[in-house]
N, C-alpha and C. Protein backbone atom coordinates (compact mmCIF):
# COMPACT_ATOMS: atom_id res chain seq x y z
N UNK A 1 40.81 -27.49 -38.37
CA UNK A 1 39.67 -28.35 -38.22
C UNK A 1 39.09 -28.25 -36.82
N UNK A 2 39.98 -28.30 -35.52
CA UNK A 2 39.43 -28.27 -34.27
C UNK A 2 39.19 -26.92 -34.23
N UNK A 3 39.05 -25.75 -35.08
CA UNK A 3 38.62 -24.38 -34.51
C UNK A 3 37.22 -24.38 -35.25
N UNK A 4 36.87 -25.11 -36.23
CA UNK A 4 35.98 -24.99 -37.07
C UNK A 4 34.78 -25.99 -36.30
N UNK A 5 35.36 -26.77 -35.38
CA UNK A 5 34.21 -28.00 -34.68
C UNK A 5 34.23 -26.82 -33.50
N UNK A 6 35.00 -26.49 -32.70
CA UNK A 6 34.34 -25.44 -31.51
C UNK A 6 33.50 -24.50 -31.68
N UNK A 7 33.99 -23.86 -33.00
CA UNK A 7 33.05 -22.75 -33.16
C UNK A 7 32.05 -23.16 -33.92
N UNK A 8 31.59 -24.16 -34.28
CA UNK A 8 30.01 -24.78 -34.79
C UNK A 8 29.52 -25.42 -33.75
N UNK A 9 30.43 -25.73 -32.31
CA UNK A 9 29.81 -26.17 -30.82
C UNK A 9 28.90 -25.13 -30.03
N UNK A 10 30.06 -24.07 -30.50
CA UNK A 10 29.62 -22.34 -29.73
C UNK A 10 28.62 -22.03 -30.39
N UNK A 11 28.79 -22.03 -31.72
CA UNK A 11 27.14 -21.92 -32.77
C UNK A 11 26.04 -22.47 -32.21
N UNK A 12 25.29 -23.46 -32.09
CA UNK A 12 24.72 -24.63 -31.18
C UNK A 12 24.67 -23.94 -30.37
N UNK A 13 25.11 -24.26 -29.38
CA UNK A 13 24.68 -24.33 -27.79
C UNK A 13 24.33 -22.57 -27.54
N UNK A 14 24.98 -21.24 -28.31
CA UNK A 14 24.55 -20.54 -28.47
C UNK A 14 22.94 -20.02 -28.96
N UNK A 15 22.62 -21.14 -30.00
CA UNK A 15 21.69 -21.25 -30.58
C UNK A 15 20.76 -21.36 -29.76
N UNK A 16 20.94 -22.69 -28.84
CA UNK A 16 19.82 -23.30 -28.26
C UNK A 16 19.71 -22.35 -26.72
N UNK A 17 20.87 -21.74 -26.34
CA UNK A 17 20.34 -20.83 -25.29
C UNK A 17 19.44 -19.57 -25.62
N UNK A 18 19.84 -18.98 -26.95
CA UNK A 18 18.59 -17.78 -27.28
C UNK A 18 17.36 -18.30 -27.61
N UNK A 19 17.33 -19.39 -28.37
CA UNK A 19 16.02 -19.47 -28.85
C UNK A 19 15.08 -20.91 -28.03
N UNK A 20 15.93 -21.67 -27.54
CA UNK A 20 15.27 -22.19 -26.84
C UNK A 20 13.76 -22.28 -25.73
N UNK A 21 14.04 -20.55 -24.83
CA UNK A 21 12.97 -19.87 -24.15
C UNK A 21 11.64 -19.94 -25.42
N UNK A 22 12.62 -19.21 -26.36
CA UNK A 22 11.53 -18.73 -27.34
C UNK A 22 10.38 -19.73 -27.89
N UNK A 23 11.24 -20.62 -27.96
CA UNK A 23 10.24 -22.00 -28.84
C UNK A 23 9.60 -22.55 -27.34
N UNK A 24 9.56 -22.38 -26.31
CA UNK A 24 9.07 -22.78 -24.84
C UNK A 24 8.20 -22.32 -25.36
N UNK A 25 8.15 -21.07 -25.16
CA UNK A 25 7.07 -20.22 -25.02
C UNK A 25 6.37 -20.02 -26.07
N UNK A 26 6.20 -20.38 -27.46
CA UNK A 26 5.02 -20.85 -28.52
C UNK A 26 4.46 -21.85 -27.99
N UNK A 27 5.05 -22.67 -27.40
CA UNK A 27 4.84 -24.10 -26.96
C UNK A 27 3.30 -24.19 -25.53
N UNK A 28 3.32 -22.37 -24.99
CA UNK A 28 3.15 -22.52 -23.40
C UNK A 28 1.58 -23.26 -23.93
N UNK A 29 0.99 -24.04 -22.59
CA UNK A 29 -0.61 -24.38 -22.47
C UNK A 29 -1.49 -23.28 -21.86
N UNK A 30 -2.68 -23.44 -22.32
CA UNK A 30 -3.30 -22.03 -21.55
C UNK A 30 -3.72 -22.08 -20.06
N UNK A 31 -2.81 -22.94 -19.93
CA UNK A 31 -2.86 -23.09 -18.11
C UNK A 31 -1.98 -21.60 -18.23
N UNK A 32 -0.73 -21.45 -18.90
CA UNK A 32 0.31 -20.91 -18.37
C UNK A 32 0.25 -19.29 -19.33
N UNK A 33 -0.88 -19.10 -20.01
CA UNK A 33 -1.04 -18.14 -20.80
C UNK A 33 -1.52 -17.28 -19.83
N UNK A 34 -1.14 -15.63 -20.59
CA UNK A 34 -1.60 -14.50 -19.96
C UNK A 34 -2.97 -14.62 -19.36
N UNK A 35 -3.42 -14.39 -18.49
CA UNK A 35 -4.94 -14.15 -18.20
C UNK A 35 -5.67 -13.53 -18.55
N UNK A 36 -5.49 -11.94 -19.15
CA UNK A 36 -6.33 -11.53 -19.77
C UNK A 36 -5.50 -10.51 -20.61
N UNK A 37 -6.04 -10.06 -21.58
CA UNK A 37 -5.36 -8.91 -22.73
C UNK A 37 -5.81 -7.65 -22.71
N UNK A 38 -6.30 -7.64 -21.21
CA UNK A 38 -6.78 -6.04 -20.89
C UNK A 38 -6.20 -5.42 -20.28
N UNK A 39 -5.99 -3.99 -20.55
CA UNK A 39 -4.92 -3.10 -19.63
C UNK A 39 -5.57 -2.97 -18.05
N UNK A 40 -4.79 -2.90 -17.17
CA UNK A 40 -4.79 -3.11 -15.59
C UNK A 40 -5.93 -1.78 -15.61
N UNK A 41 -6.53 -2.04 -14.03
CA UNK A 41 -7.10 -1.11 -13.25
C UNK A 41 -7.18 -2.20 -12.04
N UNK A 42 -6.69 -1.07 -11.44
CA UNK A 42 -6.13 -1.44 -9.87
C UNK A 42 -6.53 0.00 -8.95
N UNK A 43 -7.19 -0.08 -7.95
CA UNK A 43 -7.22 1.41 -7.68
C UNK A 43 -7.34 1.24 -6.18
N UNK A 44 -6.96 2.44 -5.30
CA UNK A 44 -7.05 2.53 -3.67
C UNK A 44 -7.92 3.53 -3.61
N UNK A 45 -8.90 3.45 -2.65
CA UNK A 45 -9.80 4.26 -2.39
C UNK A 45 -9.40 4.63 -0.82
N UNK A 46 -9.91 5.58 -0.85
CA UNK A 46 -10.03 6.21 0.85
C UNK A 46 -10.97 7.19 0.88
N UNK A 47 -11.64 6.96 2.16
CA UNK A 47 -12.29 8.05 2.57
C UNK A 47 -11.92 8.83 4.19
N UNK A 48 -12.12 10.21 4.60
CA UNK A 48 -11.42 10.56 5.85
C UNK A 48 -12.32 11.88 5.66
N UNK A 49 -12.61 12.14 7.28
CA UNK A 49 -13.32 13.29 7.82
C UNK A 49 -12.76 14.46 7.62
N UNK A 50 -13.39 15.43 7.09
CA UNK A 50 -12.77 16.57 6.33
C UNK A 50 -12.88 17.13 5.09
N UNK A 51 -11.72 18.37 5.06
CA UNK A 51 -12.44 18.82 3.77
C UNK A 51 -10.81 18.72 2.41
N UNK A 52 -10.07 18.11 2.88
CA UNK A 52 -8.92 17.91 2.19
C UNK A 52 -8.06 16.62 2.63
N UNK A 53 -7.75 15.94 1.28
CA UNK A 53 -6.90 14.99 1.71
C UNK A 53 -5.68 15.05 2.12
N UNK A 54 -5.39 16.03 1.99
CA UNK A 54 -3.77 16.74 2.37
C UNK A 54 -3.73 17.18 4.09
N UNK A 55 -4.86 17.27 4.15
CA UNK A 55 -4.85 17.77 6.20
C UNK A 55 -6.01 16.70 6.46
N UNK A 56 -6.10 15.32 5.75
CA UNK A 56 -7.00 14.56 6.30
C UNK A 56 -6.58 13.16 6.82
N UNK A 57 -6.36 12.47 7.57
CA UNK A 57 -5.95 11.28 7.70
C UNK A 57 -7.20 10.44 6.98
N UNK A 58 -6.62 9.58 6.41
CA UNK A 58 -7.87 8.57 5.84
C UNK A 58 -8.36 7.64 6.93
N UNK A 59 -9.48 7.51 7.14
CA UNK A 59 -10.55 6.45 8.36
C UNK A 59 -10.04 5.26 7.72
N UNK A 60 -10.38 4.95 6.66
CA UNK A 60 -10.83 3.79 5.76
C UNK A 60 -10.38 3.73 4.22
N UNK A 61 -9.39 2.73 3.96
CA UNK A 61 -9.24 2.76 2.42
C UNK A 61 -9.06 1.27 2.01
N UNK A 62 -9.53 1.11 0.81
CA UNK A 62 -10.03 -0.51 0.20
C UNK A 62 -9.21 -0.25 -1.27
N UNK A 63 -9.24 -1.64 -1.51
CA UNK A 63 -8.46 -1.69 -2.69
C UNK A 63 -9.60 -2.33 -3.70
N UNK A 64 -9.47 -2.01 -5.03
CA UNK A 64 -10.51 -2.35 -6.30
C UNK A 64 -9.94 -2.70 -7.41
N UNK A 65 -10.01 -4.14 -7.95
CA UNK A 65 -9.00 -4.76 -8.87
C UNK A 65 -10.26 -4.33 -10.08
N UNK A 66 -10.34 -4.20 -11.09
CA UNK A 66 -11.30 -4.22 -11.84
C UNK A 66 -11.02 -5.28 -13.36
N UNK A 67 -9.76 -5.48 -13.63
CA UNK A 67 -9.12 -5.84 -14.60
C UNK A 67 -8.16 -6.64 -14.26
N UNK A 68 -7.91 -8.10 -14.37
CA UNK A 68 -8.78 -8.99 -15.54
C UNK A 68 -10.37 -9.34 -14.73
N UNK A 69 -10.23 -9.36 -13.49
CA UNK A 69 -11.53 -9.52 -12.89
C UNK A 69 -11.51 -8.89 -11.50
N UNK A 70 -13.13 -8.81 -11.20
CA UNK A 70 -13.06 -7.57 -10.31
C UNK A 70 -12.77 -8.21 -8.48
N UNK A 71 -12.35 -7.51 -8.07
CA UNK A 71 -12.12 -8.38 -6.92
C UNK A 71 -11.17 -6.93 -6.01
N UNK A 72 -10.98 -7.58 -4.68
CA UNK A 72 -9.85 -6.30 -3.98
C UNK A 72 -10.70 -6.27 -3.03
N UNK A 73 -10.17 -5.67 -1.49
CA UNK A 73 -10.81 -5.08 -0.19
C UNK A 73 -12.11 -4.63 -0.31
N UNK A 74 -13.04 -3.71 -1.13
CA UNK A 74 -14.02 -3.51 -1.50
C UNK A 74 -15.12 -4.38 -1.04
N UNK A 75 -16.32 -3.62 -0.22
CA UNK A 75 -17.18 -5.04 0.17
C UNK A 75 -17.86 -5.65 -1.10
N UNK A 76 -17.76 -4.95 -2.38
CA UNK A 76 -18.82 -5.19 -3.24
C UNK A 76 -17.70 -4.68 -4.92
N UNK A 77 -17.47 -5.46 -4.66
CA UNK A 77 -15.62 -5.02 -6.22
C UNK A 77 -16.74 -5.29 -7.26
N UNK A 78 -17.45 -6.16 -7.28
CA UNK A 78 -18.40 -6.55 -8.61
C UNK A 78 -19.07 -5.41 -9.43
N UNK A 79 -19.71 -5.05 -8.24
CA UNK A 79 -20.84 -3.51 -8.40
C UNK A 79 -19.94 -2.17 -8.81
N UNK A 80 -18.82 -1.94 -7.78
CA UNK A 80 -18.43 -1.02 -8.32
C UNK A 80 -17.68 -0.77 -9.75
N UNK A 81 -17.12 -1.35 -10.08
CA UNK A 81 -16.69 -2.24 -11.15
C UNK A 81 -17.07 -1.56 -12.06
N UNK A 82 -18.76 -2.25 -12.41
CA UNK A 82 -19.45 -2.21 -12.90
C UNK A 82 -20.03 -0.90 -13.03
N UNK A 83 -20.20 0.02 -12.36
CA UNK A 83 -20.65 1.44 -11.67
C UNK A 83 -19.42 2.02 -12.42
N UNK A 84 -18.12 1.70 -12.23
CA UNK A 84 -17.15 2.61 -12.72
C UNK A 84 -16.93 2.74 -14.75
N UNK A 85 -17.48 1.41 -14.97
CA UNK A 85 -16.66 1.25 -16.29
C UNK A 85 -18.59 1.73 -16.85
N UNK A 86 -19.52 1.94 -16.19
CA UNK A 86 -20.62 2.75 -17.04
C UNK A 86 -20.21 3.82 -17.28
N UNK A 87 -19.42 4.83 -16.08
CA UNK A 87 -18.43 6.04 -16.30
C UNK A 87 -17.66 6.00 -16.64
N UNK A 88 -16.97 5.21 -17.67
CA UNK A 88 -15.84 5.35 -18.32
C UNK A 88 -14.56 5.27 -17.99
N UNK A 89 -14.45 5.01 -16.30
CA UNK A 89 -13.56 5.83 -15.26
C UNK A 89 -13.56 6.30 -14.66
N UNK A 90 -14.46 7.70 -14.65
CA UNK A 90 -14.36 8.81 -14.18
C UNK A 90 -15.32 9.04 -12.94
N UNK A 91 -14.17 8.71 -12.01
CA UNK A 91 -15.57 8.68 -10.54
C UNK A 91 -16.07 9.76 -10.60
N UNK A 92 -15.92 11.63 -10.89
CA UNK A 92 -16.77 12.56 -11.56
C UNK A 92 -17.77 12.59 -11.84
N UNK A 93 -18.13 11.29 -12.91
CA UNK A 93 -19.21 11.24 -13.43
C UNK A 93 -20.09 10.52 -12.81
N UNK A 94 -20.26 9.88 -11.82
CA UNK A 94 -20.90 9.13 -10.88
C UNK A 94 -22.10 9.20 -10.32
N UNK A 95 -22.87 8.74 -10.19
CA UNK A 95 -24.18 9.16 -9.80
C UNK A 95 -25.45 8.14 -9.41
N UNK A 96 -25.89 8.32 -8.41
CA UNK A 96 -26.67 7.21 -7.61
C UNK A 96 -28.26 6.95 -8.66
N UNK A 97 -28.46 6.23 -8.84
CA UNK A 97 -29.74 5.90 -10.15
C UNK A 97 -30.87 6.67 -9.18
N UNK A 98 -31.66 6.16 -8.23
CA UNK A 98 -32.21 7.19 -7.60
C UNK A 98 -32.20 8.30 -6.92
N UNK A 99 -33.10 9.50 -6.61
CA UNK A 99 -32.31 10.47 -5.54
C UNK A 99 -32.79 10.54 -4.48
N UNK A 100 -31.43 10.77 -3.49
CA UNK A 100 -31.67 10.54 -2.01
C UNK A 100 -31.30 11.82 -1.54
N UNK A 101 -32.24 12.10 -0.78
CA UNK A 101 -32.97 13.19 0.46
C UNK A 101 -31.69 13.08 1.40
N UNK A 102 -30.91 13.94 1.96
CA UNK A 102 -30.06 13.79 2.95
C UNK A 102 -29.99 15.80 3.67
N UNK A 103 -29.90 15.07 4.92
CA UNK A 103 -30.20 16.50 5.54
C UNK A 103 -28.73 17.61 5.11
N UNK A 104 -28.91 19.00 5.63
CA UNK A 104 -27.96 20.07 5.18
C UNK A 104 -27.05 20.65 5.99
N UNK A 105 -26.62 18.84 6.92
CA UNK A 105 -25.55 19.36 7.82
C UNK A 105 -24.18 19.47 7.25
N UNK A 106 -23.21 19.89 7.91
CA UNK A 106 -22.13 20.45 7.07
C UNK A 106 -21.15 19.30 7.96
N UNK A 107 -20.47 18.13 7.32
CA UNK A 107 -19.77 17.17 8.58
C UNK A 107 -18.79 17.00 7.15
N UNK A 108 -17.99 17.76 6.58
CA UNK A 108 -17.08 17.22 5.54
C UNK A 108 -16.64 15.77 5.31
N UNK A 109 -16.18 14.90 4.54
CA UNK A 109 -16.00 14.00 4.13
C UNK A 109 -15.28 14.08 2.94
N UNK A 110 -13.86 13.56 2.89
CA UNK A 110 -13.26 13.62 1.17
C UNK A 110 -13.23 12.17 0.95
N UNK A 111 -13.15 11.95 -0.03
CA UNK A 111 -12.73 10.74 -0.46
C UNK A 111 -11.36 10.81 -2.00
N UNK A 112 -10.67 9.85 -2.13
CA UNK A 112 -9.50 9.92 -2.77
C UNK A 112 -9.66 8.68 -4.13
N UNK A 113 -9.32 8.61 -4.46
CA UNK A 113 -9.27 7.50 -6.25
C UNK A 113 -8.20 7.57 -6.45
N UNK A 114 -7.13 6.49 -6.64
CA UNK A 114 -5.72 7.07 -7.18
C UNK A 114 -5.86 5.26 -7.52
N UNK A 115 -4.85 5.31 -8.33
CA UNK A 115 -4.26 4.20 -9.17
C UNK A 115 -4.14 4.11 -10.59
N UNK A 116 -4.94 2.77 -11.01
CA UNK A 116 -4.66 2.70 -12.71
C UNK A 116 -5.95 2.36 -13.11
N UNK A 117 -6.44 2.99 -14.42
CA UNK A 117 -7.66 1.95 -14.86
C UNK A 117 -7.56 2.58 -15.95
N UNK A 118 -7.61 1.34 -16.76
CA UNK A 118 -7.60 0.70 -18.21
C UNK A 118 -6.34 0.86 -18.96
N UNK A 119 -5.01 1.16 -18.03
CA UNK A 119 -3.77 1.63 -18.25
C UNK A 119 -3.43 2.56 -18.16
N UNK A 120 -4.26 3.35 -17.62
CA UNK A 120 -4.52 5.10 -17.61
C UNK A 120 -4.35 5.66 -15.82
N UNK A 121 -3.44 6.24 -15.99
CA UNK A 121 -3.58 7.07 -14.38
C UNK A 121 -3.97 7.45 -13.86
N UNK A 122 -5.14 7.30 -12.51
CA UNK A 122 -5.75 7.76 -11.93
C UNK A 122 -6.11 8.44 -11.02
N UNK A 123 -6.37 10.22 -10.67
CA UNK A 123 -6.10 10.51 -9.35
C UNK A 123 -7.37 11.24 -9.40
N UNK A 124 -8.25 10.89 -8.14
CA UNK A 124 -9.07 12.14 -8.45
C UNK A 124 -9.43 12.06 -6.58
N UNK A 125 -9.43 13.34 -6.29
CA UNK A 125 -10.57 14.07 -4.61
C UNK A 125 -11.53 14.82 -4.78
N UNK A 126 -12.74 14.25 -3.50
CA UNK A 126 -14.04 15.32 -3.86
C UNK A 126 -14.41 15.30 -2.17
N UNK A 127 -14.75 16.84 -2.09
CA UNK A 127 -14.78 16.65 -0.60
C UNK A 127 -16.42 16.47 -0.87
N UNK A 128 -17.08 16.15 0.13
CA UNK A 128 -18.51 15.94 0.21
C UNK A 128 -19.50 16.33 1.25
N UNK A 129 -20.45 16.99 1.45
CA UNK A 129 -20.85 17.82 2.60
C UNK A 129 -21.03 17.05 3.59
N UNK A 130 -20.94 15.99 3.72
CA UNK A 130 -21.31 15.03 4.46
C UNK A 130 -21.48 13.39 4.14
N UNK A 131 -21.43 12.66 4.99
CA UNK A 131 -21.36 11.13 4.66
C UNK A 131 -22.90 10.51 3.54
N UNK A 132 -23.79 11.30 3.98
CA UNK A 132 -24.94 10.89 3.28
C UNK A 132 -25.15 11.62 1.83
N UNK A 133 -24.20 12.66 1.85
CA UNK A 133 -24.35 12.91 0.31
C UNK A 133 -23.20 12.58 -0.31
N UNK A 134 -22.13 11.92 0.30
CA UNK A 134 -21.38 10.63 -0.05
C UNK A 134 -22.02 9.52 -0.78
N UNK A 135 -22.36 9.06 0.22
CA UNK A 135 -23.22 8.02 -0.17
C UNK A 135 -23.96 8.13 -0.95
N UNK A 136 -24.76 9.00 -1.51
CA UNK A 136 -25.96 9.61 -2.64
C UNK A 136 -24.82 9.56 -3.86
N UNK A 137 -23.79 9.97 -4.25
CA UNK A 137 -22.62 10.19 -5.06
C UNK A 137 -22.96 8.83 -5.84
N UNK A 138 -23.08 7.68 -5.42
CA UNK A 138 -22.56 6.41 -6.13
C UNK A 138 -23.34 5.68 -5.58
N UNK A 139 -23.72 4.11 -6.27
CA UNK A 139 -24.51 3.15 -6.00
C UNK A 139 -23.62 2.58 -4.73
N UNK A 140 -22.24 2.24 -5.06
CA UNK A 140 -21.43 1.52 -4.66
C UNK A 140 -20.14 1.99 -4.66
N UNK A 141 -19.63 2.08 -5.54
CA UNK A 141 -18.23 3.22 -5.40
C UNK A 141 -17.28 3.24 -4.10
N UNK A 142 -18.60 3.79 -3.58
CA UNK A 142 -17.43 4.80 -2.35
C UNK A 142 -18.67 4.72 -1.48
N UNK A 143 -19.10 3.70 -1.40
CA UNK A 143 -19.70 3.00 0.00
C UNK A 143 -19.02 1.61 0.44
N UNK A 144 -18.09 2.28 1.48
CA UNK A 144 -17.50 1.02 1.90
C UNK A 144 -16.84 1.62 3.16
């Protein structure tokens, strides 16, 4: 009889330690719920004088939350954001809505993309003939 009351004690209290969390957590308020159900993008940008990121020290690099909301070092996380997910991602595809005139000096500039966006791995470098056809590249992006 006393092995049959311990081990329906151990039953119990076993019980209530596995499933206990569990029934918490049907229970949570949406104070305490996930924030959003979208896969991450998180990304570091840099830009540095030159024509490779591998022999370039970076000047300047900002961070770009895009997912669940846009935000990060970036002077303008909103815009680019927004600029990135018209491209799908793909800073590649990037491109300034109007076109800008920039002279045909040769002053290299790379810039770097690495992180995550939309759960997806991100690495991409583009050297650029110069800061102003940098800047021509993207509305916002990779002006910062």
């Amino acid at each position: 009889m006393r092995n049959t009351a311990r081990r329906a004690a151990t039953l119990g209290l076993t019980a209530t330690a596995v499933c206990g969390p569990l029934a918490g957590a049907s229970l949570a308020s949406p104070a305490t719920a996930p924030a959003s159900l979208h896969a991450p993008s998180a990304l570091v940008l840099t830009v540095g004088r030159g024509e490779s990121a591998a022999t370039t020290a970076p000047l300047r690099a900002v961070t770009l939350t895009c997912a669940p909301t846009a935000s990060g070092s970036h002077p303008a996380p909103a815009a680019a954001c927004a600029e990135l997910r018209a491209a799908h991602g793909d800073p590649g595809a990037l491109s300034a809505d109007e076109p800008v005139t920039c002279t045909r000096e040769y002053a290299p500039v790379v810039v770097t993309v690495d992180g995550v966006w939309q759960g997806r791995r991100l690495s991409y470098e583009r050297t650029f003939a110069n800061e102003c056809v940098k800047n021509a590249g993207s509305t916002s992006v990779f002006t910062f």
